[in-house]
Protein backbone atom coordinates (compact mmCIF):
# COMPACT_ATOMS: atom_id res chain seq x y z
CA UNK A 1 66.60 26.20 63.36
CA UNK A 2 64.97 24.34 60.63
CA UNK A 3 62.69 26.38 58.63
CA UNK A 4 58.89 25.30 59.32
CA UNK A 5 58.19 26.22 55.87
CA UNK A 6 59.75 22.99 54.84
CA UNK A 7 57.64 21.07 57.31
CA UNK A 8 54.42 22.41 55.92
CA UNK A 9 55.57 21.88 51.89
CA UNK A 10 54.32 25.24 50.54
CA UNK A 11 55.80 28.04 52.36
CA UNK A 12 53.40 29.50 54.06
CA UNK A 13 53.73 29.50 58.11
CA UNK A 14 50.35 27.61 59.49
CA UNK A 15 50.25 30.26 62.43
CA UNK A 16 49.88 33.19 59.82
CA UNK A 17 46.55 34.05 58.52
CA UNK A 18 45.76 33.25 55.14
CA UNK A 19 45.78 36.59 52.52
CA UNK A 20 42.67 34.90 50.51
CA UNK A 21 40.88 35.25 54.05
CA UNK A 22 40.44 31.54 53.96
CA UNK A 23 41.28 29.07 56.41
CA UNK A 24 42.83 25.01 57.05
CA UNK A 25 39.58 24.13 58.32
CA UNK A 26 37.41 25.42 54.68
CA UNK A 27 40.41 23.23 52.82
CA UNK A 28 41.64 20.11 55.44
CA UNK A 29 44.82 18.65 54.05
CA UNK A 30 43.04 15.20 54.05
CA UNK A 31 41.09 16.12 50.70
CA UNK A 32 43.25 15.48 48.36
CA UNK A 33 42.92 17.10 44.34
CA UNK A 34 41.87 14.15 41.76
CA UNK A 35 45.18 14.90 40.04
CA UNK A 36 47.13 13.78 43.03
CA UNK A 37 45.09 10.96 44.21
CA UNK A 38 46.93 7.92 43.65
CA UNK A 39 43.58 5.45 42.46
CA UNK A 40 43.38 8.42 39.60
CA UNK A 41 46.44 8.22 37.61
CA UNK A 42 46.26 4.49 37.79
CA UNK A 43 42.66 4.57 36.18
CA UNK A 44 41.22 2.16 38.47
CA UNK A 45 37.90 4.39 39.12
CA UNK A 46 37.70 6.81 36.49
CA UNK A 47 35.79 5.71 32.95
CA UNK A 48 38.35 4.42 30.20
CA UNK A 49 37.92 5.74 26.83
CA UNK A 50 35.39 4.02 24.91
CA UNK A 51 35.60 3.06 21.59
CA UNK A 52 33.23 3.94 19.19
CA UNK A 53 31.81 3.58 15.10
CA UNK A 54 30.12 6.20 15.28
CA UNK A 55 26.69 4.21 15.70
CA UNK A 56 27.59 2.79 19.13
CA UNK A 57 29.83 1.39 21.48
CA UNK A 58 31.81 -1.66 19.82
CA UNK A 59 34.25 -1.90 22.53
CA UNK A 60 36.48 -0.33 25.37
CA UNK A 61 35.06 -3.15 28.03
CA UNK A 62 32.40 -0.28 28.80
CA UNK A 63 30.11 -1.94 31.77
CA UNK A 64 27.14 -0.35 31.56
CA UNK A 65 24.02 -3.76 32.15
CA UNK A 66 23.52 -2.58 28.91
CA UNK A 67 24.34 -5.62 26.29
CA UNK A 68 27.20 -4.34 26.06
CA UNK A 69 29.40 -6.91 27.26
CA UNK A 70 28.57 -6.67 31.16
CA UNK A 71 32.50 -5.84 31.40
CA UNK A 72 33.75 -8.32 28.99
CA UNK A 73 35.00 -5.97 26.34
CA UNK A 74 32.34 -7.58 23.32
CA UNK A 75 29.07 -6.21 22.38
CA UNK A 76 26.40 -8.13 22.65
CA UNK A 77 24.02 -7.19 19.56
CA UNK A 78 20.55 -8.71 19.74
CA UNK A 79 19.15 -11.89 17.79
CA UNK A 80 18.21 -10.92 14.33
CA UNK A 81 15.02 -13.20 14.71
CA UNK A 82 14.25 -11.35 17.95
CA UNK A 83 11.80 -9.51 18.29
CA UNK A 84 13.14 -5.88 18.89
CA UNK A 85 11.23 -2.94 19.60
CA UNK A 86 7.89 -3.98 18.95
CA UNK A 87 9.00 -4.95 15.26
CA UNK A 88 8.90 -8.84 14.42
CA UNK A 89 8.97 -10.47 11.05
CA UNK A 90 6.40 -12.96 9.61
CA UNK A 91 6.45 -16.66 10.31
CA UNK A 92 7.87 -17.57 6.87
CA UNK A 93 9.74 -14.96 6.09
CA UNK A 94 13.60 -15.20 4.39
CA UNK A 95 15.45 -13.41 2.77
CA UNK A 96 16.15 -13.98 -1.10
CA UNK A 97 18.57 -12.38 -3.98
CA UNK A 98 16.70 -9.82 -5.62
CA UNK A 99 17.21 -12.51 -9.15
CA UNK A 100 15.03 -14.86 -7.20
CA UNK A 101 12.21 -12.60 -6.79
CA UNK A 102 12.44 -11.70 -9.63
CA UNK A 103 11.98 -15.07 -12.00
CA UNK A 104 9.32 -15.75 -9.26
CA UNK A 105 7.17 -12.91 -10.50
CA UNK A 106 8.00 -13.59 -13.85
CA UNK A 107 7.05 -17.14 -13.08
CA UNK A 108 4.09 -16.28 -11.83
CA UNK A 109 2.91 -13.53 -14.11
CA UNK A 110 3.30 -16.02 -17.13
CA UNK A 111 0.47 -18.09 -15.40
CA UNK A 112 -1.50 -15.42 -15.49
CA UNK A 113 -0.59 -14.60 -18.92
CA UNK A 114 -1.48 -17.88 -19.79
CA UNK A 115 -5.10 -18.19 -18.93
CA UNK A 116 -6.16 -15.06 -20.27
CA UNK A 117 -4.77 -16.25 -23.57
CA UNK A 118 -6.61 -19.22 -22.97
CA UNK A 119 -9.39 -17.23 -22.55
CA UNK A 120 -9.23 -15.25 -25.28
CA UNK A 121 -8.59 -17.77 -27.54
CA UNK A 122 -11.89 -19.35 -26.54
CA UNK A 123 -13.11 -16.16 -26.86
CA UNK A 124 -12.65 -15.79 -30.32
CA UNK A 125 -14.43 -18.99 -31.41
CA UNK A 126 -18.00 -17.18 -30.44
CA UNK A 127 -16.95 -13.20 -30.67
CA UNK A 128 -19.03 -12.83 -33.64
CA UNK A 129 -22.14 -14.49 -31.81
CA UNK A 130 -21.20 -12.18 -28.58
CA UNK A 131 -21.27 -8.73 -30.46
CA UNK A 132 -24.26 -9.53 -31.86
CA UNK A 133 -25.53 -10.55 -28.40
CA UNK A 134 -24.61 -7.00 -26.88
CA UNK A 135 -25.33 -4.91 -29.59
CA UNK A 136 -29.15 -5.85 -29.12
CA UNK A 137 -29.31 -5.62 -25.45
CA UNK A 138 -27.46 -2.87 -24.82
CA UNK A 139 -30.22 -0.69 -26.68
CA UNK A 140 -33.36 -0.08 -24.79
CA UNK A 141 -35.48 -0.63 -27.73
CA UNK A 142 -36.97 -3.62 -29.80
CA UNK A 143 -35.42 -5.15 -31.83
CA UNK A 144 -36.66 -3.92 -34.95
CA UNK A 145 -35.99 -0.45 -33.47
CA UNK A 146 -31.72 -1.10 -32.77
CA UNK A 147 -29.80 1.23 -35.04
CA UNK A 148 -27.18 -1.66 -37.02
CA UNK A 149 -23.84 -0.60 -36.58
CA UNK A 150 -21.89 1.35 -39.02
CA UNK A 151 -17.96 -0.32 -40.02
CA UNK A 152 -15.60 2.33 -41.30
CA UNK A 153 -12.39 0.68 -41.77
CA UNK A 154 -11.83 -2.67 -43.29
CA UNK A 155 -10.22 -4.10 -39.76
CA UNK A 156 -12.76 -2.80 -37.92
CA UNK A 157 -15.00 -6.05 -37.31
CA UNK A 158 -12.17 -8.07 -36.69
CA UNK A 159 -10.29 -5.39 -34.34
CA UNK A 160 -13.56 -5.68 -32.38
CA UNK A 161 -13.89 -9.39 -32.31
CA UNK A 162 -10.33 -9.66 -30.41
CA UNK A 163 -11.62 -6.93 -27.87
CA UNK A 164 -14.60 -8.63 -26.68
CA UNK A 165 -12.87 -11.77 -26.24
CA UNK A 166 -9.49 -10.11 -25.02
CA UNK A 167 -12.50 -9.04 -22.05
CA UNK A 168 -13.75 -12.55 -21.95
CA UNK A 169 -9.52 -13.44 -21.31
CA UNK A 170 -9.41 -10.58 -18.37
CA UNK A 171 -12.42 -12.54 -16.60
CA UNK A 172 -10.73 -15.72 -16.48
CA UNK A 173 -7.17 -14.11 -15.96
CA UNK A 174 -8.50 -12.25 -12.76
CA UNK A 175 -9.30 -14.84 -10.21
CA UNK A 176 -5.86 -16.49 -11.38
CA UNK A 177 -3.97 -12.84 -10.72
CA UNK A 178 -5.59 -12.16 -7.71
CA UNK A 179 -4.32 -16.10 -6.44
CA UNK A 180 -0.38 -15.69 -8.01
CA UNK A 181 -0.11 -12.20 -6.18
CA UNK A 182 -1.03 -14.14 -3.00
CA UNK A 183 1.42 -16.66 -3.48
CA UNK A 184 3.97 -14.06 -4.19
CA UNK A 185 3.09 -12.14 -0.82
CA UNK A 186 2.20 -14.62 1.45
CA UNK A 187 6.23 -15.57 2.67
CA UNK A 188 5.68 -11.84 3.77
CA UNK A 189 2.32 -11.84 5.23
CA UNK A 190 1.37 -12.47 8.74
CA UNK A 191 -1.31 -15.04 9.91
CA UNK A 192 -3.92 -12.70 10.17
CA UNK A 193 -3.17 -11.18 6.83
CA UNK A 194 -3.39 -14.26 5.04
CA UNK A 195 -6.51 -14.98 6.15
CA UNK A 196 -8.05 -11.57 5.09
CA UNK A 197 -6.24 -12.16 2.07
CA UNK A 198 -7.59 -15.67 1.13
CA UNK A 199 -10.98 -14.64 1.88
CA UNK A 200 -10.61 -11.32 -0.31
CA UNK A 201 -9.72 -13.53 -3.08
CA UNK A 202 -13.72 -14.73 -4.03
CA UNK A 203 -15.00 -11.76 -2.98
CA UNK A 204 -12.38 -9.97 -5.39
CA UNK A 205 -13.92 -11.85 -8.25
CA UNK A 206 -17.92 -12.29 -7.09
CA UNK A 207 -17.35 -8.25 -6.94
CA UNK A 208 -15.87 -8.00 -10.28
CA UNK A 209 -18.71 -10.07 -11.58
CA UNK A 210 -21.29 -7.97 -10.14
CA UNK A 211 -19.91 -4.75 -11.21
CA UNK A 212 -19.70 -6.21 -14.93
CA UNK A 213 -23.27 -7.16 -14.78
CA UNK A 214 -24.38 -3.78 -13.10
CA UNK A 215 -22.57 -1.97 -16.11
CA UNK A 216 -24.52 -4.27 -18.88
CA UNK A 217 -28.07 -4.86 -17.31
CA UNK A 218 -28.44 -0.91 -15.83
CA UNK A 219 -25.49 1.59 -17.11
CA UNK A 220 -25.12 1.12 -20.60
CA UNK A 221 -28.90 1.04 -21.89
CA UNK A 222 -29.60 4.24 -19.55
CA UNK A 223 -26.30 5.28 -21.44
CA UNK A 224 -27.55 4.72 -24.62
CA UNK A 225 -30.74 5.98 -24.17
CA UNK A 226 -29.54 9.11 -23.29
CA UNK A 227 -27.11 9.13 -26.45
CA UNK A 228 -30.51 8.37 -28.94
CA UNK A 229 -32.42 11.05 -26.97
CA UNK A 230 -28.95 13.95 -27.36
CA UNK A 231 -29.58 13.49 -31.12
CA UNK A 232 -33.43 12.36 -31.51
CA UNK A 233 -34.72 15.04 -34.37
CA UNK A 234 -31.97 16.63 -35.31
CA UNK A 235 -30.09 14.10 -36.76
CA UNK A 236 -29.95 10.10 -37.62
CA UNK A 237 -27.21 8.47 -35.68
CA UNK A 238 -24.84 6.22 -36.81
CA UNK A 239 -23.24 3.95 -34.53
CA UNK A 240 -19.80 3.25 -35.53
CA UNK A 241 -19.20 -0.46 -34.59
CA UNK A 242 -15.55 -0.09 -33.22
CA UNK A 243 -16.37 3.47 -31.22
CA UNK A 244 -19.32 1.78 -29.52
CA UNK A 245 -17.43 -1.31 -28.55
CA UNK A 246 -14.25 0.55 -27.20
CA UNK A 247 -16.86 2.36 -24.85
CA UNK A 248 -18.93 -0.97 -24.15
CA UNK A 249 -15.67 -2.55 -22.93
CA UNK A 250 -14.50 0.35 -21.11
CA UNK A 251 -17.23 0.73 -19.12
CA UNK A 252 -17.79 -2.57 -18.46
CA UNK A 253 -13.96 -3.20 -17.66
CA UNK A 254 -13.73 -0.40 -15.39
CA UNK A 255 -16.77 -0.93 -12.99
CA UNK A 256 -15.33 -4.45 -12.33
CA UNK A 257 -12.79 -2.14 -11.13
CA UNK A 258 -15.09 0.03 -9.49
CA UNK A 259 -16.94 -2.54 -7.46
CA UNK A 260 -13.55 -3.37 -5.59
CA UNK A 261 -14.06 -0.14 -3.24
CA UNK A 262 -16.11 -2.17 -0.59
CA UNK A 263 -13.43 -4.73 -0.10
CA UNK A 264 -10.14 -2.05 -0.48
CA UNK A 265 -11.87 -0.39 2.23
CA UNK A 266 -12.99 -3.30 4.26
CA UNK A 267 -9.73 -4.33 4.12
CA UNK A 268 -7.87 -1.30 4.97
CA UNK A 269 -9.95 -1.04 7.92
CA UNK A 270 -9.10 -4.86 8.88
CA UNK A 271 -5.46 -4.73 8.86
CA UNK A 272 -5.36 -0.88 10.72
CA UNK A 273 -4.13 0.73 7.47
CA UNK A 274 -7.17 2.95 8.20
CA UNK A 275 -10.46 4.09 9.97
CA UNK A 276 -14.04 4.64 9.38
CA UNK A 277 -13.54 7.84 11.16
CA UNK A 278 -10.77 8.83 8.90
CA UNK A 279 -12.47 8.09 5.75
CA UNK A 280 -15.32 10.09 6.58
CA UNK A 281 -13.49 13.46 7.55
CA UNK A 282 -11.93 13.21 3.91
CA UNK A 283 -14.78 12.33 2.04
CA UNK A 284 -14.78 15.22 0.04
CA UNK A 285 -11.30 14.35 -1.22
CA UNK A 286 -12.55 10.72 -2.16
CA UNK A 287 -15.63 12.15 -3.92
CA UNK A 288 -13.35 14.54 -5.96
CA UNK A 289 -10.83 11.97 -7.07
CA UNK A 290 -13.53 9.78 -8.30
CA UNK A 291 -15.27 12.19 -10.39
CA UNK A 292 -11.29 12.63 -11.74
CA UNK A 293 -11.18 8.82 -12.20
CA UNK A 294 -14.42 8.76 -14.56
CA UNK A 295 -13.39 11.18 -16.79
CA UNK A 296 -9.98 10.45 -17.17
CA UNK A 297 -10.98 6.63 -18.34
CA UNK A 298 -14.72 6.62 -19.31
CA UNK A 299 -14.94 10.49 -20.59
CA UNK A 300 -17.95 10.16 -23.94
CA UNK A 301 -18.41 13.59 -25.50
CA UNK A 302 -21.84 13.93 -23.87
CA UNK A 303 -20.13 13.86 -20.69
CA UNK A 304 -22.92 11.44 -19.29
CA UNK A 305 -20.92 8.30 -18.89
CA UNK A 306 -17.94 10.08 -16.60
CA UNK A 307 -21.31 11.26 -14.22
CA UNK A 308 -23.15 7.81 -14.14
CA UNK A 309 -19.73 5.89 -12.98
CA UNK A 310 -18.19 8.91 -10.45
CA UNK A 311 -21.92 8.53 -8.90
CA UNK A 312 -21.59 4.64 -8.84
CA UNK A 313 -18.35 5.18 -6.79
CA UNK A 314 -19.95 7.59 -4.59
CA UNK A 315 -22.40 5.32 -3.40
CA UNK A 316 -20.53 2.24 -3.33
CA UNK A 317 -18.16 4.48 -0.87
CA UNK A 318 -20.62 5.78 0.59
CA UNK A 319 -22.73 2.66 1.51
CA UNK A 320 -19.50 0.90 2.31
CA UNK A 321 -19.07 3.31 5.43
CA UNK A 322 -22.56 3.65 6.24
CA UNK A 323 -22.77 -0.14 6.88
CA UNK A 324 -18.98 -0.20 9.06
CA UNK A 325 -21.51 2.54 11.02
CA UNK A 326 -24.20 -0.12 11.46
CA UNK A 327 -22.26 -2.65 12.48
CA UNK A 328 -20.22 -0.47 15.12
CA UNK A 329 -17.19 -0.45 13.35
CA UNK A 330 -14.85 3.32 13.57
């Protein structure tokens, strides 16, 4: 007889029970293992092995409707001058060698070197006529009553004739500064943020004047009343002409500087660098690192001039946000 074993191709008589308790019907012959299914050692349904950079697929004809190929075998990477992710570059944008941007800025810097000079150089012609001018207004006296200045070192008039017209070459250098850096910026600046830009420019400089003029007409005879009070009866000042002047410029230098808070933050604020909100839950920090500010670059030994230009900041930040309330900006 033929052995039935051999009909069944494991051995094991289909009329016996099984010793694992199972049965045919929990495992029908029909479902075959993926190891012996023909379609699986040709490959036809199971995933190839995909090719990789490390960074993402580059090839292995991985189908996924993904850009990758559709089946093809080749990426498909997006358009540089797509827009991907939310991320887009400006209008006239391009990329240049790192040399090129650079001899731009030198380029353009060399401008602005070249009408301070200008300005300084005019400058010079009335310095002597200038000092004189300030020296009598910036005392809140007479005339008769103005201590005369006191010169120390042989240099020290002419030291302080190429100061005050070295400031007279920083006024007429700014407005041409403010204009290069927007040339240099604006192949990188959206639409938008050229015209915030363009109309910070004059309001840049108009703020710069006024905070020159704020520090002459009010700052500096309040300042210098306060220094003739300090010493009034116990001793006769002498005003050394070069000291006075450094201070005279430095004040007068740095509230130009000063009066730029209203548009830093109007502009912050503008362009979503920032909010109102924001700015006024850190106050405290702002108030702090002005007071650091004044006396790092205005500090007298009276310790009055640090105070009058840390509260001049205060306000100016503080009216600047008070206003962005009125107006129903946060």
């Amino acid at each position: 007889m033929p052995d039935e074993s051999a009909e069944t191709g494991d051995g094991v008589d289909p009329d016996e029970p099984r010793e694992d308790g199972g049965s045919d019907e929990e495992h029908p012959p029909s479902e075959a293992s993926p190891s012996s299914s023909p379609e699986a050692s040709t490959g036809t349904d199971a995933n190839p092995p995909v090719e990789t950079d490390g960074e993402g697929v580059v090839g292995g004809g991985h189908d996924s409707g993904t850009g990758t190929g559709s089946g093809t075998g080749n990426p498909e990477y997006p358009d540089p001058d797509d827009d991907v992710g939310g991320i887009s570059t400006p209008p006239d944008d391009e990329e240049m060698p790192l040399a090129d941007h650079i001899e731009e800025m030198v380029l353009r810097f060399a401008v602005v070197l070249l009408f301070g000079s200008a300005g300084t150089a005019i400058g010079l012609l009335g310095a002597s006529w200038a000092i004189e001018h300030i020296w009598y207004n910036v005392f809140p006296y007479a005339a008769e009553e103005v201590p005369l200045p006191h010169i120390y070192q042989p240099l020290e008039l002419w030291l302080t004739r190429i100061k005050v017209s070295t400031l007279l070459g920083i006024m007429a250098a700014l407005p041409m500064f403010v204009y290069q850096c927007y040339r240099f910026m604006k192949p990188g600046l959206y639409p938008h943020e050229r015209k915030y830009y363009l109309a910070a420019v004059p309001t840049s400089v108009v703020l710069a004047g006024v905070g020159m003029l704020f520090s002459y007409v009010l700052v500096l005879p309040v300042l210098f009343e306060y220094f003739t009070f300090y010493a009034e009866g116990s001793a006769e000042i002498a005003y050394a002409l070069g000291d006075t002047f450094d201070l005279i410029i430095t004040l007068i230098g740095f509230l130009a500087v000063v009066f730029q808070i209203p548009l830093f933050i109007m502009l912050a604020i503008m362009m979503g660098v920032t909010t109102r909100r924001w700015l006024v839950s850190k106050r405290l920090y702002f108030w702090a690192a002005f007071f650091g500010l004044a006396f790092m670059f205005t500090f007298d030994p009276t310790g009055m001039a640090p105070i009058i230009v840390g509260i001049t900041m205060i306000l100016l930040f503080e009216g600047t946000l008070f206003i962005l309330k009125w107006v129903g900006t946060e």
